[in-house]
Every structure is written in structure tokens, then in C-alpha cells.
Protein backbone atom coordinates (compact mmCIF):
# COMPACT_ATOMS: atom_id res chain seq x y z
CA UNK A 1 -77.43 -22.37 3.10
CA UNK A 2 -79.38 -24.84 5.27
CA UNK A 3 -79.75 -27.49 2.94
CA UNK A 4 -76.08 -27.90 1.91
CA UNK A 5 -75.69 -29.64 5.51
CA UNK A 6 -78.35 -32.45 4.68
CA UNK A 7 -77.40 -35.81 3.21
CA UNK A 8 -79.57 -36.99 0.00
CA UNK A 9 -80.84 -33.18 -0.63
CA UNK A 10 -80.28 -34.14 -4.14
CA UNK A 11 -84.37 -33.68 -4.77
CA UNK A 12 -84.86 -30.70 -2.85
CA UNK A 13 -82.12 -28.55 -4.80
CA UNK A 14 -83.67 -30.53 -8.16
CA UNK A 15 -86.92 -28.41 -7.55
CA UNK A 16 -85.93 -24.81 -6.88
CA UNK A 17 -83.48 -22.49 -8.70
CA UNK A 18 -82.52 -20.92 -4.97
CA UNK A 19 -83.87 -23.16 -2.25
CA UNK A 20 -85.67 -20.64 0.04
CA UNK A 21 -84.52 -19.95 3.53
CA UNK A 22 -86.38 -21.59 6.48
CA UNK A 23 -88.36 -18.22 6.83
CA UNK A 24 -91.98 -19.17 7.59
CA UNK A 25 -91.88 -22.97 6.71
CA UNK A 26 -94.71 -24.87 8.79
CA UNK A 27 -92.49 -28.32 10.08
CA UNK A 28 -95.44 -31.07 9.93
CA UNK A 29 -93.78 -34.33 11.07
CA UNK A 30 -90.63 -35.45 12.54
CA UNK A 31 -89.54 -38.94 12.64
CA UNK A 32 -86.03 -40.43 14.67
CA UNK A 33 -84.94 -43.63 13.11
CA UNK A 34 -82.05 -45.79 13.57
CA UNK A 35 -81.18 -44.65 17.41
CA UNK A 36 -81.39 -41.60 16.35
CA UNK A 37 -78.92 -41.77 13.63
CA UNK A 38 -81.56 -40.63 10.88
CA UNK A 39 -83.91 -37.68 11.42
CA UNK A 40 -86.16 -37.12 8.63
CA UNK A 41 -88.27 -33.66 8.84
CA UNK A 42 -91.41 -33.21 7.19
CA UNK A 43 -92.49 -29.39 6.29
CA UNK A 44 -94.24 -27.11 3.89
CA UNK A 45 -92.12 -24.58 1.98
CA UNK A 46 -93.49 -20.87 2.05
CA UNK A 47 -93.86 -21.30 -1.62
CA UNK A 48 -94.32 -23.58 -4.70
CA UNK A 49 -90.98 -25.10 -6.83
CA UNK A 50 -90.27 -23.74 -10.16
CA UNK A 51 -89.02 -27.28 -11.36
CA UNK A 52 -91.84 -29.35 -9.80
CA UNK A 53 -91.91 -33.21 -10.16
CA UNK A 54 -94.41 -34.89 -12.88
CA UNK A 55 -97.18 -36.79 -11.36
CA UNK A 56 -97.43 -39.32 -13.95
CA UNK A 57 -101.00 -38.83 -14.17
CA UNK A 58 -102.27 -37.73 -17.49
């Protein structure tokens, strides 16, 4: 899938089961760092993570 291709997707495949396909995904910010070396892409996921993060809030 998509996400094998990425470097440090380590977090994204911690939160799903299946990481969804880039089917209606809304890209909100995209950043080019280091000459364009590093891309980092900002975007909502069509739907919530079964194995969401903690907040640390209580």
C-alpha cells in the first residue's frame, strides 16, 4: 500500500489495523524541507484509528 513507501510510518501503521487507502483524504498542509529532500504532508484520514494515541489528559 501507500504507506509502505514512506520513511518513519512507524506511527501511522501503530494506529490502524489496515491503514485506509488515500480514497477521500482532505491533504491540509504541505511543507518542503531540506532542498527538498524532506516532504512532510499533512491530511485528514476519511475515518478515525482503532488504536488511537492517549492524550495524557485525565
Amino acid at each position: 500500500m501507500w504507506y509502505e513507501v514512506l520513511e518513519r510510518n512507524y506511527f501511522l501503521v501503530s494506529l490502524y489495523e489496515q491503514v485506509p487507502a488515500l480514497k477521500d483524504v482532505r491533504i491540509s498542509e504541505v511543507n518542503i524541507h531540506d532542498e527538498g529532500r524532506v516532504v512532510a504532508v499533512n491530511f485528514d484520514m476519511p475515518y478515525y484509528a482503532e488504536d488511537h494515541p492517549r492524550s495524557g489528559w485525565n
